[in-house]
C-alpha atoms as a PDB file:
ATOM      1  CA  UNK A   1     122.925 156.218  42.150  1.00  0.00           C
ATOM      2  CA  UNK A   2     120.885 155.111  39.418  1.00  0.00           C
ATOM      3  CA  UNK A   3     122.997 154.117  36.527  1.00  0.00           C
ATOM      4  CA  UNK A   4     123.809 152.383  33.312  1.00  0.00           C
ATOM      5  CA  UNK A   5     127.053 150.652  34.902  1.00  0.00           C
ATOM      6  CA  UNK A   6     126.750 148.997  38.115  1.00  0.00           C
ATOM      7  CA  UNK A   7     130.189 148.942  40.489  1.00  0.00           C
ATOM      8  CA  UNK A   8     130.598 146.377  43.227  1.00  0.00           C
ATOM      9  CA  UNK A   9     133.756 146.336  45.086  1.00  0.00           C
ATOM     10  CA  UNK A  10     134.626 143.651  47.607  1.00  0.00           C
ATOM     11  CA  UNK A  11     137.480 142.597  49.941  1.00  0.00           C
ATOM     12  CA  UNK A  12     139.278 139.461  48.326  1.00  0.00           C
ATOM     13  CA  UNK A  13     142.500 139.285  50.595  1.00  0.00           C
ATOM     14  CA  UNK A  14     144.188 140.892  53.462  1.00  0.00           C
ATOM     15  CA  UNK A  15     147.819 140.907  55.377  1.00  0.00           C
ATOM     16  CA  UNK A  16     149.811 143.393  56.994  1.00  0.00           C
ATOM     17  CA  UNK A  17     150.029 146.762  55.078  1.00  0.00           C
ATOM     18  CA  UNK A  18     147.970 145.184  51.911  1.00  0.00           C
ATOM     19  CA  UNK A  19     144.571 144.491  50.666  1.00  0.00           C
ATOM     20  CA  UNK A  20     143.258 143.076  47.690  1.00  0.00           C
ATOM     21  CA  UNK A  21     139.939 144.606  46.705  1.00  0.00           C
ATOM     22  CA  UNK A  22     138.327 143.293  43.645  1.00  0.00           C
ATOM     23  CA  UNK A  23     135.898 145.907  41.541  1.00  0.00           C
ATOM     24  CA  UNK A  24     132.825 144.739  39.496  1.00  0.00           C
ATOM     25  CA  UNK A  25     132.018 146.518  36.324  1.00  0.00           C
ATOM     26  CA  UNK A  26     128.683 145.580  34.698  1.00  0.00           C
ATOM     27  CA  UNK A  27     127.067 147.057  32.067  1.00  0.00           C
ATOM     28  CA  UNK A  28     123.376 147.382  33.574  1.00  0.00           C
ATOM     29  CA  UNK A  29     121.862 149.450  29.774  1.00  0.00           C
ATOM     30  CA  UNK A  30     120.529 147.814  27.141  1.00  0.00           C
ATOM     31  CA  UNK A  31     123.408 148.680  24.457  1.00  0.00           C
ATOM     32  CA  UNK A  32     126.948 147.604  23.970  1.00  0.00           C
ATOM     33  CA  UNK A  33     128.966 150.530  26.174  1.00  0.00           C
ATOM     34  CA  UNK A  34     132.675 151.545  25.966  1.00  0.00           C
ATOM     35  CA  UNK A  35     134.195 152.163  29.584  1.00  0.00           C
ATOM     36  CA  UNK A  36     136.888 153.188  30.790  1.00  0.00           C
ATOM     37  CA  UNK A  37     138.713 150.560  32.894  1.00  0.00           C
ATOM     38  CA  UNK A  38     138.745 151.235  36.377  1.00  0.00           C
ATOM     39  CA  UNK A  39     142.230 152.701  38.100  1.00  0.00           C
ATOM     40  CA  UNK A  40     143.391 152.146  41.562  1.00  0.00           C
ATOM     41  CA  UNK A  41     143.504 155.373  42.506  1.00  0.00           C
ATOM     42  CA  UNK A  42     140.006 155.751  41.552  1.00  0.00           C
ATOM     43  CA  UNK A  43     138.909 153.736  45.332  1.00  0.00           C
ATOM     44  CA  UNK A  44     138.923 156.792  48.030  1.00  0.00           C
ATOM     45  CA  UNK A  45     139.188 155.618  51.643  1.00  0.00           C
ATOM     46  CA  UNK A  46     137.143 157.840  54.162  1.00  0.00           C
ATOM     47  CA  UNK A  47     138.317 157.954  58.018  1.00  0.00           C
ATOM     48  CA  UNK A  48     134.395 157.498  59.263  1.00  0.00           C
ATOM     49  CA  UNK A  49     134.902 159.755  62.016  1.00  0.00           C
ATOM     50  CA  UNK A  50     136.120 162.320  60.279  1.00  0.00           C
ATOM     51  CA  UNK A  51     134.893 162.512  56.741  1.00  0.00           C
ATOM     52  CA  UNK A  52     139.375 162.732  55.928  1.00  0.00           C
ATOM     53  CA  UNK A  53     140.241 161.239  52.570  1.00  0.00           C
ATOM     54  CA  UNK A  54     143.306 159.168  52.734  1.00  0.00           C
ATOM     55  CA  UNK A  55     146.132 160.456  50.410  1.00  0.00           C
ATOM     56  CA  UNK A  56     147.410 158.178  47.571  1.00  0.00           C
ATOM     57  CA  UNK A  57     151.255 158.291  46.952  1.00  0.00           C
ATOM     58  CA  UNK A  58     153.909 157.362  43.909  1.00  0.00           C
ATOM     59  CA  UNK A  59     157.382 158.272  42.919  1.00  0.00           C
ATOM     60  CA  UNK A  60     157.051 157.697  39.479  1.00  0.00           C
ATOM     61  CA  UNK A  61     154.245 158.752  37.082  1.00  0.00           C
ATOM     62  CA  UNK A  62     153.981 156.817  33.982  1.00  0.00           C
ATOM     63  CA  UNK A  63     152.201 157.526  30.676  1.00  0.00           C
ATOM     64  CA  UNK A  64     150.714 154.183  29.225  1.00  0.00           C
ATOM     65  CA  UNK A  65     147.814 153.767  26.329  1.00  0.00           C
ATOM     66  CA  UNK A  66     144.603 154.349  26.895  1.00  0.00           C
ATOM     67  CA  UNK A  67     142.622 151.259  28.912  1.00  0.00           C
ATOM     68  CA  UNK A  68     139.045 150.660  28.551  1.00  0.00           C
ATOM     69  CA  UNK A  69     136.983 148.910  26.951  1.00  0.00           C
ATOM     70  CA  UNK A  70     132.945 147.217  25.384  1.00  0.00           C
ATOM     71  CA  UNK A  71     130.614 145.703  28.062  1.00  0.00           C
ATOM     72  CA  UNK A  72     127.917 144.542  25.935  1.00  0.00           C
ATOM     73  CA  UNK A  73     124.071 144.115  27.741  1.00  0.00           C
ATOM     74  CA  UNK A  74     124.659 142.179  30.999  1.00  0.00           C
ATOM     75  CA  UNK A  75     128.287 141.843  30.763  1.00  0.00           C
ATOM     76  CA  UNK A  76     130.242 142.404  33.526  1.00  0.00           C
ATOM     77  CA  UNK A  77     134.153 142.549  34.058  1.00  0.00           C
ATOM     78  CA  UNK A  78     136.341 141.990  37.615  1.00  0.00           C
ATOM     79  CA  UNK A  79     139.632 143.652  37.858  1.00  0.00           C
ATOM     80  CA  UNK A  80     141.363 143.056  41.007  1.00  0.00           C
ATOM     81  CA  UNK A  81     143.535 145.472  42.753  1.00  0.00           C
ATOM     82  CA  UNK A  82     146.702 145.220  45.268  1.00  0.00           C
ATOM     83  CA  UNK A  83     146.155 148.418  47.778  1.00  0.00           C
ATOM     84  CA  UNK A  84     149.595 149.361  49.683  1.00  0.00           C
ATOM     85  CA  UNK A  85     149.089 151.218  52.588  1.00  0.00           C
ATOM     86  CA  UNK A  86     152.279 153.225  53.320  1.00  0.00           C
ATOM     87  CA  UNK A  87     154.331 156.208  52.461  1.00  0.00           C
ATOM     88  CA  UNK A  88     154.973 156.632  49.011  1.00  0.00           C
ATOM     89  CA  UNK A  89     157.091 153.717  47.279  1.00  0.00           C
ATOM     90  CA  UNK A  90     161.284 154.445  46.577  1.00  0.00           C
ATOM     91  CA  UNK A  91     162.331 154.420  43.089  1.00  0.00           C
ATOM     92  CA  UNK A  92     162.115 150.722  42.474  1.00  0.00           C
ATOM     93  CA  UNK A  93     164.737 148.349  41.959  1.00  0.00           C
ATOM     94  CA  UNK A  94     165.987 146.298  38.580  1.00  0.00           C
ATOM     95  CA  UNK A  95     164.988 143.497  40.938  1.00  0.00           C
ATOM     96  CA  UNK A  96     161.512 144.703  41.978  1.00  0.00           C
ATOM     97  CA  UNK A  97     160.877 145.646  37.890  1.00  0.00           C
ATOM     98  CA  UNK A  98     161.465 142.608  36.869  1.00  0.00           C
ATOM     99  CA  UNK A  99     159.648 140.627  39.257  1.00  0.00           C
ATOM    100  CA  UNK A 100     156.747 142.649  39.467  1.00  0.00           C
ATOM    101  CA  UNK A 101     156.797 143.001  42.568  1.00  0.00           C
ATOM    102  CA  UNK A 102     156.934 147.234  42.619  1.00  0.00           C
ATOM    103  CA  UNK A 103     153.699 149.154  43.486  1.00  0.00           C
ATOM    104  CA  UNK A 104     153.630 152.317  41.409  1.00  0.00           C
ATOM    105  CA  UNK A 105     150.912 153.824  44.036  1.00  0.00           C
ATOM    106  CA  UNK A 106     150.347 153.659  47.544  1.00  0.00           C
ATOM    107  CA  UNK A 107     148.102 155.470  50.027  1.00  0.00           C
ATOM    108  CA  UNK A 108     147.993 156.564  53.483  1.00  0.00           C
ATOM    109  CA  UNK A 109     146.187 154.735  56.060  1.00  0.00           C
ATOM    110  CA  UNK A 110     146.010 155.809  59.576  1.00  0.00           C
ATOM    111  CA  UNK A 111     144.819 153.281  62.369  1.00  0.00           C
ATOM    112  CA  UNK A 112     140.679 153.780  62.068  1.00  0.00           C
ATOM    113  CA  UNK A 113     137.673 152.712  60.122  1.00  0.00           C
ATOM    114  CA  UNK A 114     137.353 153.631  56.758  1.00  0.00           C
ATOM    115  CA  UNK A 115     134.784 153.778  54.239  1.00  0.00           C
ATOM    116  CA  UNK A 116     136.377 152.279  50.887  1.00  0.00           C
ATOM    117  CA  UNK A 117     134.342 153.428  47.560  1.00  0.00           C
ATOM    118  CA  UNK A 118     134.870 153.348  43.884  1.00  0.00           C
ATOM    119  CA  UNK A 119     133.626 156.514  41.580  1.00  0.00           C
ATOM    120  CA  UNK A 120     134.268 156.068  37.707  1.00  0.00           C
ATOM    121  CA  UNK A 121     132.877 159.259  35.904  1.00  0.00           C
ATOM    122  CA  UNK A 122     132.899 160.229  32.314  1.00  0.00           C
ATOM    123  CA  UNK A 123     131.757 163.458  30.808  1.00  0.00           C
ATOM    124  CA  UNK A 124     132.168 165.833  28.106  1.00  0.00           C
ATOM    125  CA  UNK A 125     135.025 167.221  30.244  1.00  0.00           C
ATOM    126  CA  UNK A 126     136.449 163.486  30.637  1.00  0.00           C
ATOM    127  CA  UNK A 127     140.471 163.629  30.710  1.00  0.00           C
ATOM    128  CA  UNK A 128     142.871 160.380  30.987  1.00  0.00           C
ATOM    129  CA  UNK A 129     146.456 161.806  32.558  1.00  0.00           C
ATOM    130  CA  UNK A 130     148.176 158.710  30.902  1.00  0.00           C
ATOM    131  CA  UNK A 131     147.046 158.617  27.234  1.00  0.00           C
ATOM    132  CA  UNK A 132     145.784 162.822  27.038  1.00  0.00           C
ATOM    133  CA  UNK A 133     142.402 161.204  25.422  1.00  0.00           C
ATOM    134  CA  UNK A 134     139.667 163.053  25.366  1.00  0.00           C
ATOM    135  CA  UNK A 135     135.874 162.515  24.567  1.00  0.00           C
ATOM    136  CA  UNK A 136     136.515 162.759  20.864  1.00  0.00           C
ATOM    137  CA  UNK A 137     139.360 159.823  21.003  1.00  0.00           C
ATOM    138  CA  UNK A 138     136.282 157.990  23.450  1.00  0.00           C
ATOM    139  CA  UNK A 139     133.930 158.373  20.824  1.00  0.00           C
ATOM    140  CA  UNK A 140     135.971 157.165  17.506  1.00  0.00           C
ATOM    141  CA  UNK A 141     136.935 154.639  20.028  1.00  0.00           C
ATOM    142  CA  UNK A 142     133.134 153.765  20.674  1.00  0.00           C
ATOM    143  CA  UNK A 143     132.508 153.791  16.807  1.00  0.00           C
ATOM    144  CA  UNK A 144     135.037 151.657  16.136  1.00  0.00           C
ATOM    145  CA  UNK A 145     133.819 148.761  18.163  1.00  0.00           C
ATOM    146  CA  UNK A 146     130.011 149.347  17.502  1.00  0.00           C
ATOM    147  CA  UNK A 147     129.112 150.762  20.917  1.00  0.00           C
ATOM    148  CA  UNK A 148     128.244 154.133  22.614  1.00  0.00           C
ATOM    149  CA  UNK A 149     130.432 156.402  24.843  1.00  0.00           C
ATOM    150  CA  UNK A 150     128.894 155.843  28.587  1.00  0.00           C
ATOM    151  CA  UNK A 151     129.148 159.289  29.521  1.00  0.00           C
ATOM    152  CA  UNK A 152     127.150 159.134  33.160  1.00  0.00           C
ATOM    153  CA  UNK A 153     128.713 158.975  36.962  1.00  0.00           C
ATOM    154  CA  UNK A 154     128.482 155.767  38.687  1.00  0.00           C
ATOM    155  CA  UNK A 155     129.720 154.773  42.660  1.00  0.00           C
ATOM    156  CA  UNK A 156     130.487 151.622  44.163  1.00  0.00           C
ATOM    157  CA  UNK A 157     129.126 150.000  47.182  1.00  0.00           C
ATOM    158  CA  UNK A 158     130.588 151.035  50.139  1.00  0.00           C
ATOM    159  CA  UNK A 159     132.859 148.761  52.050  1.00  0.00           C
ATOM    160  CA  UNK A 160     133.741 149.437  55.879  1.00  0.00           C
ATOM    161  CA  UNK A 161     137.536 148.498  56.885  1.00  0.00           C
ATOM    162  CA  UNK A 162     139.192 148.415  59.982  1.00  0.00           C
ATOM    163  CA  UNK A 163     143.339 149.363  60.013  1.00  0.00           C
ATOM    164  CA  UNK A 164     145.189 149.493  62.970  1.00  0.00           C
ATOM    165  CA  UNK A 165     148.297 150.539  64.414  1.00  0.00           C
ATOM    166  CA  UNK A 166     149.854 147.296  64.764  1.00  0.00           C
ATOM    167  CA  UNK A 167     149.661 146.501  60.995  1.00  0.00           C
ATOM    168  CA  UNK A 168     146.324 144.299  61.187  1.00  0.00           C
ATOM    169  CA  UNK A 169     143.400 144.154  59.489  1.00  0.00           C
ATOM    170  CA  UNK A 170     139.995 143.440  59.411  1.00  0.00           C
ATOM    171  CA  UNK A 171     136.350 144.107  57.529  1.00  0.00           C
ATOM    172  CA  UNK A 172     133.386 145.139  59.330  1.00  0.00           C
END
């Protein structure tokens, strides 16, 4: 898709029931754009036989600020995500919280190929679950820091994965 924001994902790590993917975000336009940072359950994994999407799972939803931010002409920003593939996650422990070692979200990976892709979207119908803003809190936002709304569709690459039943992984 042609688009104003480019989004490359690629595998960084892998070990039994985790991977690390890492998601580009670069600001392709010729003016300074406010974004929305990416989310990890914004990656959908598609069983390539069957065109299934892959269910993400949590136990605990949280409400946080809002997270974006300005990619002027050129820029580009790499936030790096730890996927869990699993059930959903228990309540976590005073342990796990403090060590940071609790994964709010999860999703469910059956042995097969799958066909990993990002999808960041804003429009005039553009909601954030965690901070309730809307387009008009994107736009003071945007006028605030000199720049202009992106308010377009843009998808990743897509990367091919390999998960099997006995916990190990591998790219294509």
């Amino acid at each position: 898709m042609n688009s104003e924001v480019n989004l490359n994902i690629r595998l960084v790590d892998q070990s039994e029931g985790l991977y690390l993917l890492a998601l580009t975000v670069r600001n392709d336009s010729a003016s300074r754009l406010l974004i929305p940072w990416p989310e990890i359950i914004g990656f959908r994994f598609l069983r390539a036989d069957d065109l299934q999407e892959a269910e993400w799972g949590t136990c605990v939803l949280e409400h946080t600020s809002w997270g974006g931010g300005v990619l002027t002409p050129g820029e580009a920003k790499e936030f790096v995500f730890r996927i869990v593939v699993g059930d959903a996650p228990e309540e976590p422990t005073d342990d796990e919280l403090i060590s940071g070692r609790w994964d709010l979200w999860c999703v469910d990976l059956r042995p097969g190929v799958y066909v990993v892709s990002y999808r960041l979207n804003v429009d005039v119908e553009y909601f954030d679950p965690d901070s309730h803003y809307r387009l008009p809190q994107l736009q003071r936002e945007a006028e605030a820091h000199s720049a202009k709304v992106w308010l377009r569709e843009a998808i990743s690459n897509e990367l091919r994965l390999v998960h099997t039943a006995n916990g190990q992984h591998a790219d294509e």
